[in-house]
Protein backbone atom coordinates (compact mmCIF):
# COMPACT_ATOMS: atom_id res chain seq x y z
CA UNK A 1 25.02 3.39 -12.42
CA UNK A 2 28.88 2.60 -11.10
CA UNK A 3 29.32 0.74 -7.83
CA UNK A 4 31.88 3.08 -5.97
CA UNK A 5 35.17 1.76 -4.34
CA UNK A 6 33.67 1.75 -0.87
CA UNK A 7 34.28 -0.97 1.57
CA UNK A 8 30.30 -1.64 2.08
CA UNK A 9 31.01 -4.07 5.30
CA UNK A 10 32.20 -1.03 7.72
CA UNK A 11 28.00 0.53 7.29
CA UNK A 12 27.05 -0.76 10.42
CA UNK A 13 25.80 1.71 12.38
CA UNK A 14 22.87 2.11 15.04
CA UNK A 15 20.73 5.11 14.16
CA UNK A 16 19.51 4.88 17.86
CA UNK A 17 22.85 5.60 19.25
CA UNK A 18 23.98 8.02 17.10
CA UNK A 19 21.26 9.56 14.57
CA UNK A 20 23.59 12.24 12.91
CA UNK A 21 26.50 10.17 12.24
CA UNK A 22 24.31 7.45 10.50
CA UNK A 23 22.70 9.74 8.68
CA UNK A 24 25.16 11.58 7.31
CA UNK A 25 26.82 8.26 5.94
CA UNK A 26 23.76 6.76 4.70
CA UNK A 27 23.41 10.32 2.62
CA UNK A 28 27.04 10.01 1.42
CA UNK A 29 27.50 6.05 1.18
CA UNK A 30 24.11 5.70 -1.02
CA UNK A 31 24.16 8.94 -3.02
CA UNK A 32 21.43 11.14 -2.24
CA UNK A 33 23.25 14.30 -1.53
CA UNK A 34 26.44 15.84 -1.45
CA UNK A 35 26.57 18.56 1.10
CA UNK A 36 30.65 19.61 0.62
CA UNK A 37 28.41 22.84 -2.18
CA UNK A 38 30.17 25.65 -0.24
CA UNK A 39 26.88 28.11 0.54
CA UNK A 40 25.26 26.57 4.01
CA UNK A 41 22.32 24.84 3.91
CA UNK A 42 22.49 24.21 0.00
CA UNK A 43 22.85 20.66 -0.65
CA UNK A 44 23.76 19.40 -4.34
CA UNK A 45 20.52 16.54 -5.19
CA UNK A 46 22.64 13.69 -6.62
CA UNK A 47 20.61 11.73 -9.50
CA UNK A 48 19.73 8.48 -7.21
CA UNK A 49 18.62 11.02 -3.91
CA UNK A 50 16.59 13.03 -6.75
CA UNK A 51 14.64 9.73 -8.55
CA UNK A 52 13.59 9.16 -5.52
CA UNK A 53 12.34 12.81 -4.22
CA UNK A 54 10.59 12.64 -7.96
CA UNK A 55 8.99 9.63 -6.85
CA UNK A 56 7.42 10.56 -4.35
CA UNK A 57 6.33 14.16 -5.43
CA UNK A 58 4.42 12.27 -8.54
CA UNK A 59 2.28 10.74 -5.37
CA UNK A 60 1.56 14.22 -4.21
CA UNK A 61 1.17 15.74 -7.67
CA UNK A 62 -1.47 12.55 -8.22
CA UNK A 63 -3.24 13.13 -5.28
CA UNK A 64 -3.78 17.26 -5.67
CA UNK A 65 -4.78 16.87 -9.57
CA UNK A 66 -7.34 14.06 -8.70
CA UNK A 67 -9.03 16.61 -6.13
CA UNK A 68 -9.15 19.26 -8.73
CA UNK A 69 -5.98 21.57 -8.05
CA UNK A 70 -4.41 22.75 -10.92
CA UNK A 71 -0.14 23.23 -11.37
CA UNK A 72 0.53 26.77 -12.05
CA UNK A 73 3.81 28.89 -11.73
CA UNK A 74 4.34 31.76 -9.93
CA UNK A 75 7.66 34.28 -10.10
CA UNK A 76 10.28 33.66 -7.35
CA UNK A 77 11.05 37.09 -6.66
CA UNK A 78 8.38 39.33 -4.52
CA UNK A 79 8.72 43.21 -4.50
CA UNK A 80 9.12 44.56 -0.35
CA UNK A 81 5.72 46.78 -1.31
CA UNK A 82 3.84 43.16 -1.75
CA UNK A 83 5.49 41.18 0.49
CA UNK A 84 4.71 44.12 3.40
CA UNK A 85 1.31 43.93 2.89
CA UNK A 86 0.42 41.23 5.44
CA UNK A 87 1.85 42.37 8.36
CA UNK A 88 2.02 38.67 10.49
CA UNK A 89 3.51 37.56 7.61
CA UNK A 90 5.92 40.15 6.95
CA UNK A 91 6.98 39.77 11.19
CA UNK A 92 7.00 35.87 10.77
CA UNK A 93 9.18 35.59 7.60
CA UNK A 94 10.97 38.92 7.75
CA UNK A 95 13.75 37.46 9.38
CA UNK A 96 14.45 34.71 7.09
CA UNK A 97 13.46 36.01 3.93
CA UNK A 98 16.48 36.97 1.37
CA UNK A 99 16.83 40.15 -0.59
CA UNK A 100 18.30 41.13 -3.47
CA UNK A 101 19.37 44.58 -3.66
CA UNK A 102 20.71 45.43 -7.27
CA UNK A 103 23.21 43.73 -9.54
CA UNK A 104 27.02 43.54 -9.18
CA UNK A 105 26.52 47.22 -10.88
CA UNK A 106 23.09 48.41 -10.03
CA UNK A 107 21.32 48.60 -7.47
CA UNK A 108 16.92 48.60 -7.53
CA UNK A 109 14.81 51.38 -6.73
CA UNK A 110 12.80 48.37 -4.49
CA UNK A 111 14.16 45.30 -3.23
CA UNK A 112 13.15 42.16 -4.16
CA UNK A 113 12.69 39.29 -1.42
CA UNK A 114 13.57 36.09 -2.35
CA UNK A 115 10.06 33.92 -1.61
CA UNK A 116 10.18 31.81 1.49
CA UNK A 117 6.46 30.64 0.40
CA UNK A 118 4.25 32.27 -2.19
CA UNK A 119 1.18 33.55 -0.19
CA UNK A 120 2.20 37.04 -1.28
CA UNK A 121 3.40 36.74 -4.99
CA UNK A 122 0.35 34.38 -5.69
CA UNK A 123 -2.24 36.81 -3.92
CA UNK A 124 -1.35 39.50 -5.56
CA UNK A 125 -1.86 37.75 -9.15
CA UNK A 126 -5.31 36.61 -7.79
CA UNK A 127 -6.56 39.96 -6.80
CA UNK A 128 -6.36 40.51 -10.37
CA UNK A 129 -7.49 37.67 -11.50
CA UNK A 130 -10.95 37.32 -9.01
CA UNK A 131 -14.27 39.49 -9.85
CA UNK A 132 -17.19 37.38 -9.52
CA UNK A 133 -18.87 34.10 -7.88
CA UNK A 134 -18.16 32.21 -11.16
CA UNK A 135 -14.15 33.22 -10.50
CA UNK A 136 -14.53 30.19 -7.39
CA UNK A 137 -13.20 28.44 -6.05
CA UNK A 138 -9.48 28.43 -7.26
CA UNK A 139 -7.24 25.12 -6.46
CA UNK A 140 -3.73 25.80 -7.46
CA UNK A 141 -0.58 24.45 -6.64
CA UNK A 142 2.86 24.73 -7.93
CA UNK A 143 6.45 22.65 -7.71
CA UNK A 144 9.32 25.60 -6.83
CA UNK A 145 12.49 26.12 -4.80
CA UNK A 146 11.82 28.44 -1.35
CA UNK A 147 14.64 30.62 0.34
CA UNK A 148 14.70 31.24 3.46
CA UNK A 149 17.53 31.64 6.12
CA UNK A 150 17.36 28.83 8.68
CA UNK A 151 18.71 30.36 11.81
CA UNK A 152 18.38 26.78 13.65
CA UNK A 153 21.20 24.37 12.82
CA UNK A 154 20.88 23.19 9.25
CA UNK A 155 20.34 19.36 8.89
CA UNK A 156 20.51 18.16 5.32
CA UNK A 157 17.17 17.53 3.83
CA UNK A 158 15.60 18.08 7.17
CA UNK A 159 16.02 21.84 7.92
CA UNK A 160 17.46 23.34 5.03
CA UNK A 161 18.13 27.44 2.97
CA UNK A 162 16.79 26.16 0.10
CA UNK A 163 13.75 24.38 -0.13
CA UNK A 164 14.31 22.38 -3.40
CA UNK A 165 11.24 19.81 -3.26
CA UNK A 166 7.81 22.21 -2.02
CA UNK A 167 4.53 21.04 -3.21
CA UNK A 168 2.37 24.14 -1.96
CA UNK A 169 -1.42 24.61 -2.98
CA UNK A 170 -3.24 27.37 -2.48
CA UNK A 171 -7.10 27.66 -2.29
CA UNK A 172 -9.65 30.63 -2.68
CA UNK A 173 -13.33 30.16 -1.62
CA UNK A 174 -16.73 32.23 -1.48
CA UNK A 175 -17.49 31.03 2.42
CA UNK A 176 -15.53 30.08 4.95
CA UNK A 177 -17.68 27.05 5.02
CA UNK A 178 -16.38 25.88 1.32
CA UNK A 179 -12.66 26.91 3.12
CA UNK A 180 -13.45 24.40 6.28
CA UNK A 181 -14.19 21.59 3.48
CA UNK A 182 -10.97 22.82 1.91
CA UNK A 183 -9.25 22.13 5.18
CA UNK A 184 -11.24 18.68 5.34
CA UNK A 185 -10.11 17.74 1.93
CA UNK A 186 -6.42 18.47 2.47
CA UNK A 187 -5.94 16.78 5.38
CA UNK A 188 -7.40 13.33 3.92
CA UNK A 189 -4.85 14.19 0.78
CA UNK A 190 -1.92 14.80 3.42
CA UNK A 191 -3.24 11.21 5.11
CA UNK A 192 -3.70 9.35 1.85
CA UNK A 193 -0.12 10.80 0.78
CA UNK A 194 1.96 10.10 3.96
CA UNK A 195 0.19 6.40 4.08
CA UNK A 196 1.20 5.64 0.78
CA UNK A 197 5.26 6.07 2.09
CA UNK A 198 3.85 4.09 5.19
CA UNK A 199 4.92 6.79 7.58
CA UNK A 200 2.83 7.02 10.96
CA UNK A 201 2.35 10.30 11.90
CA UNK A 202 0.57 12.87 14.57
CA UNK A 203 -1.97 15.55 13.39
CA UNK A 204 -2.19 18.52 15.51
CA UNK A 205 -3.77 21.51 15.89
CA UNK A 206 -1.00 24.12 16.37
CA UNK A 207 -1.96 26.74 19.38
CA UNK A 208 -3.14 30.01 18.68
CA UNK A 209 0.46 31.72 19.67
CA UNK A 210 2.09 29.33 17.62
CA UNK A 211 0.34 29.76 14.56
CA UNK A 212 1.35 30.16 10.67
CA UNK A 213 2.36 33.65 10.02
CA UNK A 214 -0.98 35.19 8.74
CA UNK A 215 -3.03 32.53 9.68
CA UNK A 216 -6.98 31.65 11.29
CA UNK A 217 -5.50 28.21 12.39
CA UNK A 218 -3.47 25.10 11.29
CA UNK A 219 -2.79 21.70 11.25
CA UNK A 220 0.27 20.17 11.10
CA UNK A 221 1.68 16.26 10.54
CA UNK A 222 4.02 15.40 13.00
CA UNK A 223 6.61 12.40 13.13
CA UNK A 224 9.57 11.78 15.17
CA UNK A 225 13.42 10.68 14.04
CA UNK A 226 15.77 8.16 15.53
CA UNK A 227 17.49 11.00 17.96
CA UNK A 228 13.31 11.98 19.24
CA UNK A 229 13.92 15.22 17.21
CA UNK A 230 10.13 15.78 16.09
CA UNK A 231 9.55 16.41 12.25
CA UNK A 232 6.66 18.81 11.03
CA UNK A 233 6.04 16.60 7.54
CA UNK A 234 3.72 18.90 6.22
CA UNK A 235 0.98 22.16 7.48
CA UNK A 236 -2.23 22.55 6.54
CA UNK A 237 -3.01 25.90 6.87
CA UNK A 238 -6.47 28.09 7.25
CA UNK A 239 -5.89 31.65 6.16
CA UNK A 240 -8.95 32.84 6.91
CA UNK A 241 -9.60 36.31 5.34
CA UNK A 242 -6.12 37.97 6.41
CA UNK A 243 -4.25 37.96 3.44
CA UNK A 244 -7.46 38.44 1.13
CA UNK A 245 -8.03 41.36 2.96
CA UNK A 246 -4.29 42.71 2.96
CA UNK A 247 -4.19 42.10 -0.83
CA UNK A 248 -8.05 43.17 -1.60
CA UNK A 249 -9.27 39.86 -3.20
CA UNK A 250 -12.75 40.56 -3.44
CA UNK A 251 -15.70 39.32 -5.50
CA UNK A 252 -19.21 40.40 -6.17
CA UNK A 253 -21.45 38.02 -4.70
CA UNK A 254 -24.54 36.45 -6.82
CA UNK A 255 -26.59 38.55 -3.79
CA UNK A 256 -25.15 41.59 -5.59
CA UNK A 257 -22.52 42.29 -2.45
CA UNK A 258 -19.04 42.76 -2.65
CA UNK A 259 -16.98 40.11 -0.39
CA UNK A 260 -13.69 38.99 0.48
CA UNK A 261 -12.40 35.74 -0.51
CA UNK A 262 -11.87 32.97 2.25
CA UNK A 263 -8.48 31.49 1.70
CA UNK A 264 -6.00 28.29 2.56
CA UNK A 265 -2.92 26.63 2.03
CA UNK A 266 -1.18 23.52 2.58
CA UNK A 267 2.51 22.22 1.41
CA UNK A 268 5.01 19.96 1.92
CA UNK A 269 8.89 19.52 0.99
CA UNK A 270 11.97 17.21 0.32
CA UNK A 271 11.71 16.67 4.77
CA UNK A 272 9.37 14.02 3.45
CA UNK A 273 12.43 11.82 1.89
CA UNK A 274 14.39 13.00 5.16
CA UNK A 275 11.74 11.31 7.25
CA UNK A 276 11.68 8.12 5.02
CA UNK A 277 15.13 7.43 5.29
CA UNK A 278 15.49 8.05 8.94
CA UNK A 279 12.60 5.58 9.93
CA UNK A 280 13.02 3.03 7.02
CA UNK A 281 16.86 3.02 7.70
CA UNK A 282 18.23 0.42 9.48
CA UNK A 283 21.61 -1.19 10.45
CA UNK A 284 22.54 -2.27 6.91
CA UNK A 285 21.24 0.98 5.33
CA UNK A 286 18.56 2.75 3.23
CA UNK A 287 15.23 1.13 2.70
CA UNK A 288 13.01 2.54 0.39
CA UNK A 289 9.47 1.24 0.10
CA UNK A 290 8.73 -0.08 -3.52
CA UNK A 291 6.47 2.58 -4.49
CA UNK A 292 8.66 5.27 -3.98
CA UNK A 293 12.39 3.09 -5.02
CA UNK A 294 14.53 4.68 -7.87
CA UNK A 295 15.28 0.59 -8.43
CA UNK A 296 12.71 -1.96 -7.61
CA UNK A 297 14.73 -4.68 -8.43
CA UNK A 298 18.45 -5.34 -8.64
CA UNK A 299 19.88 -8.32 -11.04
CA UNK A 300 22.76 -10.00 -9.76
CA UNK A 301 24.09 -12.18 -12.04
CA UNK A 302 26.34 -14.93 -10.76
CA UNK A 303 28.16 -17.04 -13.18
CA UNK A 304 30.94 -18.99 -13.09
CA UNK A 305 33.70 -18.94 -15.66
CA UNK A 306 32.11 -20.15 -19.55
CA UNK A 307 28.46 -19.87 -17.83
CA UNK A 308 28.70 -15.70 -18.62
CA UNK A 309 26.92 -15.45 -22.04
CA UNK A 310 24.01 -18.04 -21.18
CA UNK A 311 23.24 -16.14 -18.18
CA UNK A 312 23.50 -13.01 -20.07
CA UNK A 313 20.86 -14.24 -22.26
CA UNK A 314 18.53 -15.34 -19.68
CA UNK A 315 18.71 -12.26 -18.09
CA UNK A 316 18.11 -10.25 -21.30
CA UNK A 317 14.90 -12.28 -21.12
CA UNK A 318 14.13 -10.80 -17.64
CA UNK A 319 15.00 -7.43 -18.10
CA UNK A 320 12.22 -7.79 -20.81
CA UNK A 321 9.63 -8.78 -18.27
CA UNK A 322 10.85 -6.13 -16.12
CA UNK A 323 10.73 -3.27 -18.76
CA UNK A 324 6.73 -4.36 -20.03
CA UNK A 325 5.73 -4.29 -16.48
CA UNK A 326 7.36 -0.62 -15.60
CA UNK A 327 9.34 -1.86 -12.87
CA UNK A 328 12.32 -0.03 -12.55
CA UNK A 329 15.74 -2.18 -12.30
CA UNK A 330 19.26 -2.61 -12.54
CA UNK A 331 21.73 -5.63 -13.77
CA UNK A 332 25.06 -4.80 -11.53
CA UNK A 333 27.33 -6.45 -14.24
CA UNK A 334 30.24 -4.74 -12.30
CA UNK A 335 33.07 -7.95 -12.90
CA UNK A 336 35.04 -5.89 -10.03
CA UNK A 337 33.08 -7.35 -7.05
CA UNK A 338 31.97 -10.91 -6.25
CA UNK A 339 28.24 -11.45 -5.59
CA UNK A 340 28.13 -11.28 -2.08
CA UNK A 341 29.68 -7.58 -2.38
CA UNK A 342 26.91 -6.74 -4.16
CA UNK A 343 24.12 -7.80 -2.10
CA UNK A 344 25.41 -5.38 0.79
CA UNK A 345 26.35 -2.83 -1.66
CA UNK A 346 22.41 -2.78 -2.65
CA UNK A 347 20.60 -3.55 0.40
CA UNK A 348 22.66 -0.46 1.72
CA UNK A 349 21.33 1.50 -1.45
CA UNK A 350 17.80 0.83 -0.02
CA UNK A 351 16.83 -1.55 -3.01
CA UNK A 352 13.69 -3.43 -1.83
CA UNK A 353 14.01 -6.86 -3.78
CA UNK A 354 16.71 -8.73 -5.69
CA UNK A 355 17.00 -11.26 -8.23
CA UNK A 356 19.66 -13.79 -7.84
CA UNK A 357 20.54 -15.38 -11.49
CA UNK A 358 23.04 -18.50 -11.72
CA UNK A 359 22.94 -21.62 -14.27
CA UNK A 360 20.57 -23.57 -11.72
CA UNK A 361 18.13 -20.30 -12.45
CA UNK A 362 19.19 -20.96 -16.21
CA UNK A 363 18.65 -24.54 -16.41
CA UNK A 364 14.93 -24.44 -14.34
CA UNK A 365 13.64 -21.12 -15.98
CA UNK A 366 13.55 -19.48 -12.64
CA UNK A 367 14.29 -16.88 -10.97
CA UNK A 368 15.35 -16.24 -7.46
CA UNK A 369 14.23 -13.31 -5.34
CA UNK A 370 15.32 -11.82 -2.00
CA UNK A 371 14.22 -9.42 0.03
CA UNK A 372 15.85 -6.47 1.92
CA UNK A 373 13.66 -7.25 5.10
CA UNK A 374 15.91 -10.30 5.53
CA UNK A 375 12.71 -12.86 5.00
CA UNK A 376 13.36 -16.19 3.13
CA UNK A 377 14.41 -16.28 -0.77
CA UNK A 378 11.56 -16.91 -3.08
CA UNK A 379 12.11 -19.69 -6.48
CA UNK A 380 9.46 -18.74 -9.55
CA UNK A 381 9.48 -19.35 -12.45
CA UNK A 382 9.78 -16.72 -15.15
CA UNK A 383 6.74 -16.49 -15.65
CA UNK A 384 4.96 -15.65 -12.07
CA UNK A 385 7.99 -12.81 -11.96
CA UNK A 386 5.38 -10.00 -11.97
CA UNK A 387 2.88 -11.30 -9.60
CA UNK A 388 5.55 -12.31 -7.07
CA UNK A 389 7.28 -9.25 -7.22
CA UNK A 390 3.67 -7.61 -6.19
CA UNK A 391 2.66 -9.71 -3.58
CA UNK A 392 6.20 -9.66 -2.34
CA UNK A 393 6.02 -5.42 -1.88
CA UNK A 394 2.84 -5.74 -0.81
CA UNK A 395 4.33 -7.74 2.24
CA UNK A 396 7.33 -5.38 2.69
CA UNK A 397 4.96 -2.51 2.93
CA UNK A 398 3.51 -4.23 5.71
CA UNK A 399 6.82 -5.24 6.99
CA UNK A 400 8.08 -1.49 7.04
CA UNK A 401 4.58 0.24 8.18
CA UNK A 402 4.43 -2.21 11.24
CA UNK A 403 8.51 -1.48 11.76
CA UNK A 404 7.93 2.10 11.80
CA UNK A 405 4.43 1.71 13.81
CA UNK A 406 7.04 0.33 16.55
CA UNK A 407 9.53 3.11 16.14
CA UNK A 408 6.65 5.78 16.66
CA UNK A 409 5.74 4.05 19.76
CA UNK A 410 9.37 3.62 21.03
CA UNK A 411 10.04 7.35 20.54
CA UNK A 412 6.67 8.32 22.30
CA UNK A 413 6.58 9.04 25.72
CA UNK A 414 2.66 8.36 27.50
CA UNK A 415 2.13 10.06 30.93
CA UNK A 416 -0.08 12.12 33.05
CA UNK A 417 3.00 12.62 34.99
CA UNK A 418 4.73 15.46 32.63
CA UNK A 419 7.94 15.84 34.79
CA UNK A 420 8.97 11.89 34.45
CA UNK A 421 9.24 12.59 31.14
CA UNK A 422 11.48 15.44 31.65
CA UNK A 423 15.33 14.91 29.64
CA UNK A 424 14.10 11.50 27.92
CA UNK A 425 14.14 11.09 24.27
CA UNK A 426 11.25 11.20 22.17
CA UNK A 427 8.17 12.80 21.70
CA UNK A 428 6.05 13.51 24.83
CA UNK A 429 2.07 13.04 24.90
CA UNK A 430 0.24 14.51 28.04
CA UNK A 431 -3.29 15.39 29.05
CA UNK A 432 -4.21 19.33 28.56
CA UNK A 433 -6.86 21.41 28.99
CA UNK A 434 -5.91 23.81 25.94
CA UNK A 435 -4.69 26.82 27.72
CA UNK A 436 -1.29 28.67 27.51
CA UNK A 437 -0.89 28.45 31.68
CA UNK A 438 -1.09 24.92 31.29
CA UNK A 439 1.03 24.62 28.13
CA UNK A 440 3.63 26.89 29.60
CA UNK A 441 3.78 24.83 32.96
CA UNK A 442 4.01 21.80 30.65
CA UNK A 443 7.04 23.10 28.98
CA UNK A 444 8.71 23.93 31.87
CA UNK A 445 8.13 20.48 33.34
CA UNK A 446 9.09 18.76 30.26
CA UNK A 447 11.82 20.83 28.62
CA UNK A 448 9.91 20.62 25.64
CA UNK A 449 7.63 22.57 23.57
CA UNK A 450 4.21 21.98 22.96
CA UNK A 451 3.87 21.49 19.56
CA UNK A 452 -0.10 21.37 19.58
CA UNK A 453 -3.34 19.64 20.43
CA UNK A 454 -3.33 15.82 19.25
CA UNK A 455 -6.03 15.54 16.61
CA UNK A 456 -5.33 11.92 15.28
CA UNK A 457 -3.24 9.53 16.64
CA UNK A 458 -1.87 6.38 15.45
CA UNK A 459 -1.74 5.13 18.77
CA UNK A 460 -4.95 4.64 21.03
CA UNK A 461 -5.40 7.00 23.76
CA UNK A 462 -7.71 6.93 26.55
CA UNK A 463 -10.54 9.38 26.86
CA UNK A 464 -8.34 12.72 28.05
CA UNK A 465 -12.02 13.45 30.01
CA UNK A 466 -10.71 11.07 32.35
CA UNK A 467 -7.36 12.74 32.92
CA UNK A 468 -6.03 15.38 35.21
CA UNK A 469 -3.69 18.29 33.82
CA UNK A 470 -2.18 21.56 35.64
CA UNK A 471 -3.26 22.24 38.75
CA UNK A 472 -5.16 19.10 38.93
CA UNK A 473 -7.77 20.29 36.50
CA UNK A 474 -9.87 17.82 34.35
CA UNK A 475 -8.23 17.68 31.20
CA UNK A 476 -10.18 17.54 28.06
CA UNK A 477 -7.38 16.67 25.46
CA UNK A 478 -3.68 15.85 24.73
CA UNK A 479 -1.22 17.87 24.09
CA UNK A 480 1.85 16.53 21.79
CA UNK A 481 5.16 17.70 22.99
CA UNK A 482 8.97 17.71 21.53
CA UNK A 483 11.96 19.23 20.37
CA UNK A 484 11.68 19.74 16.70
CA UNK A 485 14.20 20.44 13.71
């Protein structure tokens, strides 16, 4: 890794006051991704933005193959005769879906769409593969790019043409009972998963006229950004028997009867790294939670002239510690920059801890540690290095879960009065009775949409029972407002 020429000391910038701009410089300044590719909405993963996306999809990927899905791989391009089958889903991705016509010399006797999500290609393959009872239930998932033609603003990582990061599983069940434990069971994975990056988050249930294309119902994981721009982190989706129907999965019963499957689907993307950066970030820079850090720990040697090869040696010695343990690390031996370069160079790079190593570290077999939360340096000796290291990440996680905790509730507007609310920043959470009257007069008294009814909330609510909504009817839930990406 080669420390660029960047002066480090002019990243100081408020992602309150002015999301995009620190944003985009925390994306170029630390390396993620480089969005000069010249097709819109295509962003070029650079190898310290991708260690980390890798990271965190080997959470996902954990969490999926411990509940039984299995990894699979399914063809990215969908013939128009399969894709048309499900007509919601043909009206709700029909517009964003590529196609590919021909070659440079032919053209196809059928185009070929370009998958924006693999309901129709995988379906397909299962209405093959499905005959009987013992055929269920099937738990699949796959790792793939998705196409599909934004026509919001793109945003890199957060609203993007090509999905380069989607985790999507797919389920097939006998009952729609066995499909509502599906739904059950994915959600807790989607909690389990979005805890583990310490990210706070709303579930909602979307409304019925703002459901997944195709779809009985679905959930969806909600956060919100420095600008109050909500983020849908992941959907978990109940299909119902739509698409089995459209694509004739059926299986003979063990009562001798001949039934349609009960289907649903769940996924998540790259937005997830999007969503870490934005509510990690801070002033200085990046901050990525250990778990998910390309480098743990960053050596930074500092030796004065004749003291170089001792400290060399000791940290050899380190580095050794380091590589039995699986932590992941860097020595910055870069002799361009002093020390003190260095320490903003990393802490901007999001590293989470760093060992400071001069001949007082030498002499006393230490080592010293900081932290990018800005808490006091810790003195061990060589050998506590490990345990340190994991009670010290251990407090950061509860450093950054409590930090962005209080950035959820600064970006989260609480009122029965919906029109206060109206041009603020942030995330808007008001009492509802469920109905599109009410969610429409909402809207209009907001400016924002309702995004669906609050399921879970990391912040306590009162009973909604004891609310009044539109009209001044009793509400009997809350509704979850914003202006999305």
């Amino acid at each position: 890794m080669v420390n660029t020429g960047m002066s480090i000391e002019k990243f100081n910038l408020d992602k309150y006051v002015n999301f995009p701009e620190w944003y985009h410089e925390i994306l170029k300044q630390a390396k993620i991704v480089d969005i000069r590719y010249p097709v819109k909405g295509m962003n070029v993963w650079m190898p310290y933005g991708l260690k980390a996306l890798r990271l965190i999809q080997k959470i996902m990927i954990r969490l999926l193959e411990e509940t039984g899905h299995e990894e699979a791989y399914f063809p990215t391009m969908i013939p128009e005769s399969i894709f048309s089958k499900e007509k919601d889903f043909l009206k709700g991705f029909g517009g964003e879906t590529f196609v590919v016509e021909g070659t440079l010399t032919k053209k196809f006797g059928e185009k070929l769409l370009v998958r924006p999500t693999s309901e129709t290609v995988m379906y397909y393959m299962w209405s093959l593969w499905i005959k009987g009872r013992k055929d269920l239930p099937i738990k699949m998932y796959q790792v793939v790019n998705v196409f599909r033609y934004e026509t919001k603003m793109t945003h890199p990582i957060l609203r993007v043409r090509e999905i380069m990061g989607f985790i999507e599983a797919h389920t097939a069940h006998p009952t729609m009972e066995e499909a509502e434990k599906q739904i059950a069971e994915a959600i807790n994975i989607y909690k389990k998963f979005f805890d583990e990056l310490l990210i706070p988050y709303y579930i909602v249930k979307t409304p019925p006229w703002d459901t997944f294309a195709g779809a009985e119902y679905n959930y969806d994981f909600i956060t919100v950004m420095p600008d109050g721009k909500g983020l849908e982190l992941g959907s978990v989706i109940n299909l119902g028997q739509k698409f089995s129907k459209a694509f004739d999965i059926k299986f003979m019963d063990s009562d001798g009867r001949v039934k349609y499957v009960y289907q649903t689907c769940y996924g998540i993307s790259e937005r997830t790294l999007g969503a870490i950066i934005g509510i990690h970030g801070d002033k200085r820079g990046l901050f990525f939670p250990p778990k998910i850090a390309p480098i743990q720990v960053v050596i930074v040697p500092i030796a004065r002239k004749g003291e170089e090869e001792e400290i060399r040696k000791y940290i050899s010695k380190i580095e050794q510690v380091l590589r039995d343990n699986n932590i992941r690390y860097y020595t910055d031996w870069d002799p361009e920059h002093t020390p003190g370069w260095k320490y903003y160079f990393w802490e901007m790079k999001g590293v989470p801890t760093r060992i400071e190593v001069g001949r007082r570290e030498v002499e006393n077999k230490t080592v010293t540690i900081a932290r990018r939360d800005g808490a006091p340096k810790t003195t061990v000796r060589l050998e506590e290095l490990v345990n340190t290291l994991e009670q010290l990440w251990k407090e950061i996680n509860n450093y950054l879960y409590q930090k962005a905790l209080e950035h959820l509730r600064k970006m989260t507007i609480i009122t029965d009065n919906p029109s206060e609310a109206y041009g603020k920043k942030g995330l808007i959470i008001v009492p509802w009775d469920g109905s599109m009257e009410c969610a429409e007069e909402l809207e209009e008294s907001t400016g924002k949409q309702v995004l669906g009814e609050i399921i879970e909330s990391p912040i306590q609510l009162p009973d909604p029972k004891t609310k009044k909504t539109c009209q001044n009817k009793t509400a009997d839930r809350y509704a979850l407002l914003g202006t999305t990406y």
